[in-house]
Protein backbone atom coordinates (compact mmCIF):
# COMPACT_ATOMS: atom_id res chain seq x y z
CA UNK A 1 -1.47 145.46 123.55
CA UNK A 2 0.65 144.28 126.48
CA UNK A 3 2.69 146.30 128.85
CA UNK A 4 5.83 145.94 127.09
CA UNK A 5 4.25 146.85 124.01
CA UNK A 6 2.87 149.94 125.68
CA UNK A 7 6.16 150.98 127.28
CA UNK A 8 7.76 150.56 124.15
CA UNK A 9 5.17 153.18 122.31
CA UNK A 10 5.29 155.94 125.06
CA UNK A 11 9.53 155.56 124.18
CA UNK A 12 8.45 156.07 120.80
CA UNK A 13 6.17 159.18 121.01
CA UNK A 14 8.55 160.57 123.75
CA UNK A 15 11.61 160.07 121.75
CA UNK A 16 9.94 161.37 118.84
CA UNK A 17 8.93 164.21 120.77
CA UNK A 18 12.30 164.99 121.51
CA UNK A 19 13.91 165.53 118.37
CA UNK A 20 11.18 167.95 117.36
CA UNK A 21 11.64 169.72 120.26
CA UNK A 22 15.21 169.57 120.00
CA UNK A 23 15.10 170.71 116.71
CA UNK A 24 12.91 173.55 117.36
CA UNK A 25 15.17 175.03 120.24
CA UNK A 26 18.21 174.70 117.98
CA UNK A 27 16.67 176.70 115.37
CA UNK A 28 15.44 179.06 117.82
CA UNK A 29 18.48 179.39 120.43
CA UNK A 30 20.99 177.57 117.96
CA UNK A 31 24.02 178.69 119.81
CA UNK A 32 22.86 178.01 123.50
CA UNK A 33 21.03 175.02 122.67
CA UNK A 34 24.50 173.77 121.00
CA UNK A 35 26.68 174.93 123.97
CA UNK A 36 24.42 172.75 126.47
CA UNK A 37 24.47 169.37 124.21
CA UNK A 38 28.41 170.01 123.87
CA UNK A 39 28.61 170.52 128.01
CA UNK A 40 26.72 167.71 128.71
CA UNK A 41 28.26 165.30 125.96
CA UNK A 42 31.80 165.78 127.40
CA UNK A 43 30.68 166.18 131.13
CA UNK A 44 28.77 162.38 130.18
CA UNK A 45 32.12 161.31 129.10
CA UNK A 46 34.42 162.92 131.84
CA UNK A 47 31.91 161.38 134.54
CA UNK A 48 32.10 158.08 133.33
CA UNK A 49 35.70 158.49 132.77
CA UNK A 50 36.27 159.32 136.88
CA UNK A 51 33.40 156.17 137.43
CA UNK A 52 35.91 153.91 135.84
CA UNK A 53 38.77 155.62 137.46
CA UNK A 54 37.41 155.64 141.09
CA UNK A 55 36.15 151.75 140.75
CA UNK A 56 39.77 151.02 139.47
CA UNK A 57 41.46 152.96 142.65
CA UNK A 58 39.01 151.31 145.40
CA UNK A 59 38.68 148.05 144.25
CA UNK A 60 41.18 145.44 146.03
CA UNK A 61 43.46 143.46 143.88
CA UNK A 62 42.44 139.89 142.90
CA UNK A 63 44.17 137.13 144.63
CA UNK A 64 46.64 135.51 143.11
CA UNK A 65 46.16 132.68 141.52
CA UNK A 66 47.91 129.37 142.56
CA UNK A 67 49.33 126.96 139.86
CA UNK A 68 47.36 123.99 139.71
CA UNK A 69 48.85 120.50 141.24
CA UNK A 70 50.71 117.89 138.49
CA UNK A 71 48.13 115.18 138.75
CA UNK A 72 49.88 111.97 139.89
CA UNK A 73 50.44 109.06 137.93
CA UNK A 74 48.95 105.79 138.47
CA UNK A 75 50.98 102.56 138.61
CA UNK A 76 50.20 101.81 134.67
CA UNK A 77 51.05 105.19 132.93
CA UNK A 78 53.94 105.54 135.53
CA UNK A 79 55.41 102.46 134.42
CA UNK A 80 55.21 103.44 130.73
CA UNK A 81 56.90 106.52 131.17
CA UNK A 82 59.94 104.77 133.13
CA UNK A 83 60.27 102.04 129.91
CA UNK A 84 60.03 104.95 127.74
CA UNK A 85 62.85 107.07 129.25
CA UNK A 86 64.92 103.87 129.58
């Protein structure tokens, strides 16, 4: 087994783990045990919410972007598009 493989068991047993134990506490303290999972789902939300919101306010403005030259025509083409609006 190679390190990734291990890694990847203990986040198996560990996440495992956590649902019994998460289970357990919300049969035994349903109603705090609910009250901290719905605090920390909408205080996850709200603090990613003020991430995106204080990256937005301190982040400069790109620079604008400048249109791109005509390229120029060569003797051939240019004399082609004289005949042809002649």
């Amino acid at each position: 087994m190679n390190k990734d493989q291990s890694i990847g068991a203990v986040i198996l047993v560990g996440g495992i783990l956590g649902v019994v134990l998460y289970a357990y506490l919300l049969y035994a303290y349903a109603m705090v045990v609910l009250q901290i999972t719905a605090f920390v789902a909408v205080a996850a939300i709200l603090v990613i919410l003020a991430w995106i919101g204080w990256t937005m306010a301190t982040t400069p403005p790109p620079a604008p972007l400048e249109p791109e030259p005509a390229p120029m025509e060569t003797g051939a083409s240019a004399s082609k598009a004289e005949k042809s609006t002649a």
